[in-house]
N, C-alpha and C. Protein backbone atom coordinates (compact mmCIF):
# COMPACT_ATOMS: atom_id res chain seq x y z
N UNK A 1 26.18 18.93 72.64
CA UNK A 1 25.79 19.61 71.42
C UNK A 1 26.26 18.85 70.18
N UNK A 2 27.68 18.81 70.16
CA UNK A 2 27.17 17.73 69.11
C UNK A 2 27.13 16.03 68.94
N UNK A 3 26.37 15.69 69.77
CA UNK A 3 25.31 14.44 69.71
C UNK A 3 24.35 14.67 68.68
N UNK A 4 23.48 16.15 68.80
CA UNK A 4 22.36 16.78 68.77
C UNK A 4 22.75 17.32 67.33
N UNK A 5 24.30 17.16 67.00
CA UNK A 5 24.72 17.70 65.77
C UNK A 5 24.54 16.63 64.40
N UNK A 6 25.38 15.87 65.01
CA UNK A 6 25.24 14.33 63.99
C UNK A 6 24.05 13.84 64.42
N UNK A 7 23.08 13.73 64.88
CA UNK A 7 21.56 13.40 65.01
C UNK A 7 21.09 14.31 64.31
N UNK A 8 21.47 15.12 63.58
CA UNK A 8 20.22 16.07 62.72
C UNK A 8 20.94 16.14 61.46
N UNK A 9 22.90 15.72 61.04
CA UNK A 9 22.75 15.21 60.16
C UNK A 9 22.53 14.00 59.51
N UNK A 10 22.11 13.02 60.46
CA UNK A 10 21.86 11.63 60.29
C UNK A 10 19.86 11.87 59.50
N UNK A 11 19.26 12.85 60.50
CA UNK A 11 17.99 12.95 59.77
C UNK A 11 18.18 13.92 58.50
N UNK A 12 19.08 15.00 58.26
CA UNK A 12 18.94 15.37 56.99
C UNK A 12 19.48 14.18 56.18
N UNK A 13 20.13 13.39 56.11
CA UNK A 13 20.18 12.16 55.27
C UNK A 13 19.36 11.55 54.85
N UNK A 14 18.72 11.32 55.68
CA UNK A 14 17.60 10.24 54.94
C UNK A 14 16.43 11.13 54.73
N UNK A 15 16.56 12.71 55.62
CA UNK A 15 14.84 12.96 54.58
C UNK A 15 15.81 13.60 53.65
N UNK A 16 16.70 13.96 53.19
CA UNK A 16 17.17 14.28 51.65
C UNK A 16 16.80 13.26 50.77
N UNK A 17 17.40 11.81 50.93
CA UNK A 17 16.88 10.62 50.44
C UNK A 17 15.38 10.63 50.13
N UNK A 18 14.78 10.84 51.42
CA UNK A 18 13.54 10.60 51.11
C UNK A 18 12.61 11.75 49.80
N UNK A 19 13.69 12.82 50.52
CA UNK A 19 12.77 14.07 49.34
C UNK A 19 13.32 13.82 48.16
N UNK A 20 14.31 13.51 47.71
CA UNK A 20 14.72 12.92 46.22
C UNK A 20 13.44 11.84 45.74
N UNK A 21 13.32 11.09 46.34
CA UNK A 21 12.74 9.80 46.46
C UNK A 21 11.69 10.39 45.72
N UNK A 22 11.17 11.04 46.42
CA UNK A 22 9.08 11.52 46.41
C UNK A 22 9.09 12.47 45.53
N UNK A 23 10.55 13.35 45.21
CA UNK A 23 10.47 14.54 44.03
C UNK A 23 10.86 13.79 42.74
N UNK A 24 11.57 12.32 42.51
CA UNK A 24 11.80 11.56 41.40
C UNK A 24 10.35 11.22 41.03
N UNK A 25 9.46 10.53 41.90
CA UNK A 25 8.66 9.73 41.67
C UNK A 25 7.14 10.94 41.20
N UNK A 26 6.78 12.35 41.91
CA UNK A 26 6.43 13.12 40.96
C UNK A 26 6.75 13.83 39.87
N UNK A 27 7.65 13.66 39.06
CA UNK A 27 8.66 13.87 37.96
C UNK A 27 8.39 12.74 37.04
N UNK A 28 8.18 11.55 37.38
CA UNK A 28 7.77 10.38 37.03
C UNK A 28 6.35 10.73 36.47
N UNK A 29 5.61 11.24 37.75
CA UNK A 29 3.90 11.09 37.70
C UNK A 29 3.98 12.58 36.45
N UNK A 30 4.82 13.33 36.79
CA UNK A 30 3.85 14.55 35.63
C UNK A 30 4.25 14.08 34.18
N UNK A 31 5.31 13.50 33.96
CA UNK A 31 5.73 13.34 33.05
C UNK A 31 4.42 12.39 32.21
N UNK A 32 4.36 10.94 32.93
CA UNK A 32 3.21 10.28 32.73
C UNK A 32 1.62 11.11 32.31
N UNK A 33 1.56 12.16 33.04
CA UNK A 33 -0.02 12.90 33.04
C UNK A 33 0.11 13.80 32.15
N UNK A 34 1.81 14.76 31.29
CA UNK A 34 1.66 14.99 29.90
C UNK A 34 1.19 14.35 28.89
N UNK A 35 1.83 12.72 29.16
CA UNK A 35 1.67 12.36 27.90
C UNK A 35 0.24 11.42 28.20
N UNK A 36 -1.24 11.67 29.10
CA UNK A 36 -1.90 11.53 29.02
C UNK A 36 -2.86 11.84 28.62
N UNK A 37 -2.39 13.48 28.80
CA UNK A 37 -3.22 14.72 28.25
C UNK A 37 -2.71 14.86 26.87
N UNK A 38 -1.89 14.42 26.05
CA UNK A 38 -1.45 14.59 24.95
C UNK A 38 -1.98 13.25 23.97
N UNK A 39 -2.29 12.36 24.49
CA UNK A 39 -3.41 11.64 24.26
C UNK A 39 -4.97 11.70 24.20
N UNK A 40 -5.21 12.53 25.03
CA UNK A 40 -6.78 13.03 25.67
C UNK A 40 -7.25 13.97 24.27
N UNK A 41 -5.80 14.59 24.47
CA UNK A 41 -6.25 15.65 23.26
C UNK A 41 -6.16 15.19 21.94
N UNK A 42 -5.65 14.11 21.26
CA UNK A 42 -5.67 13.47 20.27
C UNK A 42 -6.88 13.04 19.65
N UNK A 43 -7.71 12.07 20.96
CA UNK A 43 -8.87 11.59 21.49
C UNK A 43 -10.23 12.66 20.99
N UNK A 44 -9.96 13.35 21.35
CA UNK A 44 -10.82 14.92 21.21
C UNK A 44 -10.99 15.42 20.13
N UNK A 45 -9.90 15.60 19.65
CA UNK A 45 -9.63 16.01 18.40
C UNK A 45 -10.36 15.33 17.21
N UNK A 46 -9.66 13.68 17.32
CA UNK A 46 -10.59 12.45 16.68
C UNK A 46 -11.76 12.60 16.52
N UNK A 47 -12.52 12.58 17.75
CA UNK A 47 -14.15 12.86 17.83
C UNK A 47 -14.45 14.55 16.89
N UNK A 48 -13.91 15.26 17.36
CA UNK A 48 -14.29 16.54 16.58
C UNK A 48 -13.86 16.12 15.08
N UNK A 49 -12.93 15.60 14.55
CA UNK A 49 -12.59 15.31 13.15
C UNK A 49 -14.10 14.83 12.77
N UNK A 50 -14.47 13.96 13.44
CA UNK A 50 -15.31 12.98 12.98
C UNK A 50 -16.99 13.40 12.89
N UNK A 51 -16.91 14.57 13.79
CA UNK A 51 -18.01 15.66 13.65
C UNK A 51 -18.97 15.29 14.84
N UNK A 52 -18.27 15.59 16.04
CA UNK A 52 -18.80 14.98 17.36
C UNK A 52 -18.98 16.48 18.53
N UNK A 53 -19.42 16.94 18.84
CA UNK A 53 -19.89 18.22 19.30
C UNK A 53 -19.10 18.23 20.82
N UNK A 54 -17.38 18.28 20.62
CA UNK A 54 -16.48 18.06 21.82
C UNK A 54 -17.01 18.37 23.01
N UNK A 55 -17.86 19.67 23.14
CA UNK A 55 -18.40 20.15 24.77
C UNK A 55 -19.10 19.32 25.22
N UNK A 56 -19.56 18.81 24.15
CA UNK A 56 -21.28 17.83 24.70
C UNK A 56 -20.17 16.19 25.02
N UNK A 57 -19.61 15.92 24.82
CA UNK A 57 -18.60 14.58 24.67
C UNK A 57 -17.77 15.17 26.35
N UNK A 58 -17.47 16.22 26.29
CA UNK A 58 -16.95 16.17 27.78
C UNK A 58 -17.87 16.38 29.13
N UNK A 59 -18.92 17.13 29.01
CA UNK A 59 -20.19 16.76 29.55
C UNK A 59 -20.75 15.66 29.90
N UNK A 60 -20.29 14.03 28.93
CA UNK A 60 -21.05 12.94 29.17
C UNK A 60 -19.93 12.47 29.54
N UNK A 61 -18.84 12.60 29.52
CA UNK A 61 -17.59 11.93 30.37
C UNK A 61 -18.02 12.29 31.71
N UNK A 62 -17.94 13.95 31.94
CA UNK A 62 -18.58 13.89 33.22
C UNK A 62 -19.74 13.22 34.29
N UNK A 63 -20.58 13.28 33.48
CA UNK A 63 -22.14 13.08 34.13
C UNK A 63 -21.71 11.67 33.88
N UNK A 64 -20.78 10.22 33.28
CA UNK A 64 -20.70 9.00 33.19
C UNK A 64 -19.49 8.66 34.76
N UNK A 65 -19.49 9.86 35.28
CA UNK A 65 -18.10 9.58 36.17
C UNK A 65 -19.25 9.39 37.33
N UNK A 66 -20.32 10.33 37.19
CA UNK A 66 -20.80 10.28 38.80
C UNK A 66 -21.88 9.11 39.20
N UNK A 67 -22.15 8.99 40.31
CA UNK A 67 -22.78 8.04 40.57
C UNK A 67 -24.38 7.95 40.00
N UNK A 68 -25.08 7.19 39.80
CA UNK A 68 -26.73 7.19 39.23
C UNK A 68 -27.44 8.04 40.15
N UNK A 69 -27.77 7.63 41.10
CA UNK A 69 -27.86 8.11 42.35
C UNK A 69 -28.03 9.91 42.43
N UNK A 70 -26.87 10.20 42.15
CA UNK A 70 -26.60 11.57 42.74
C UNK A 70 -27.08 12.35 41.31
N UNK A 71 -26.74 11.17 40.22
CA UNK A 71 -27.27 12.47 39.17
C UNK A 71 -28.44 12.30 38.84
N UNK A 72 -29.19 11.46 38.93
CA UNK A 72 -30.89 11.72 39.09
C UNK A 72 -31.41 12.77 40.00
N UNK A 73 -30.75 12.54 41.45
CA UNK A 73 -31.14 13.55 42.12
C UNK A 73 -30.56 14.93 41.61
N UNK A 74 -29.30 15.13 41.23
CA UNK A 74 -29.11 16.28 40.19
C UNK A 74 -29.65 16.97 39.38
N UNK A 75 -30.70 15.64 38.34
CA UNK A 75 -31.44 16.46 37.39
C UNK A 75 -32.67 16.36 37.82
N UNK A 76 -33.45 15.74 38.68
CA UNK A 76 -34.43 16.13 39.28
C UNK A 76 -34.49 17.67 39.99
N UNK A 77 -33.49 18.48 40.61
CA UNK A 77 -33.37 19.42 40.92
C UNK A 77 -32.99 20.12 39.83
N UNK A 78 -32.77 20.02 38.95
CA UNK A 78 -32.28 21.03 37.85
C UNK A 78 -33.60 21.22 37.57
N UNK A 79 -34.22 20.48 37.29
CA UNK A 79 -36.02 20.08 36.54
C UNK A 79 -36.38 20.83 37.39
N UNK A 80 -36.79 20.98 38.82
CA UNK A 80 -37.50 21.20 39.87
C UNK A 80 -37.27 22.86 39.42
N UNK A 81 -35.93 23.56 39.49
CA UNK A 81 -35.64 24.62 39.57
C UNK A 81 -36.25 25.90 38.11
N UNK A 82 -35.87 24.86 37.37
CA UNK A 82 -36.26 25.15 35.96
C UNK A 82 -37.95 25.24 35.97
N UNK A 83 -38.54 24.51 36.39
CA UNK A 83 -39.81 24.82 36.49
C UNK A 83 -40.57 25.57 37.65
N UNK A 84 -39.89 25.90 38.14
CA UNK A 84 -39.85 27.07 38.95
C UNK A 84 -39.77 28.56 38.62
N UNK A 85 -38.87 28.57 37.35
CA UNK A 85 -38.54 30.11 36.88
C UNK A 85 -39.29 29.84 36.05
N UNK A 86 -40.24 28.92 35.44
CA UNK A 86 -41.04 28.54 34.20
C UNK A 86 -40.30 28.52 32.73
N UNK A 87 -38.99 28.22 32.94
CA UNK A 87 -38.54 27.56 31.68
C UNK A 87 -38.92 26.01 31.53
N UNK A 88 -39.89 25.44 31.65
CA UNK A 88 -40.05 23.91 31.31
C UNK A 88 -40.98 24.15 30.97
């Protein structure tokens, strides 16, 4: 028994280590992704100062993320649907 004792504090050692490790390094990452979003929103802001219609500006961030591909076929079905209920 205790073989089985110091073998499990030998593994709480190193995954303590390790969970420090991986809880420093997301502490790291959020910290980084505040001050990305605190940028983003600067960004935003800018464009709205400047008289830029923010919803429509995050809309084309979106639709610029996805592939050509998928958003043709996207708005081909939007089209398709839309003229279906006879809004087109």
């Amino acid at each position: 028994m205790a073989d089985d004792a110091s073998t499990i504090d030998v593994l709480n050692s190193t995954a303590q280590t390790q969970l420090k490790t991986i809880l420093e390094r997301i502490e790291r990452l959020e910290e980084d992704k505040a001050a990305v979003m605190a940028d983003l929103k600067e960004v935003y802001a800018e464009a709205k100062g400047n008289g830029f219609d923010v919803k429509i500006i995050r809309k084309v961030v979106r639709i610029r993320k996805m592939d050509r591909a998928k958003r043709q076929e996207e708005d081909a079905l939007i089209d398709l649907y839309l003229s279906a209920i006879g809004e087109i």
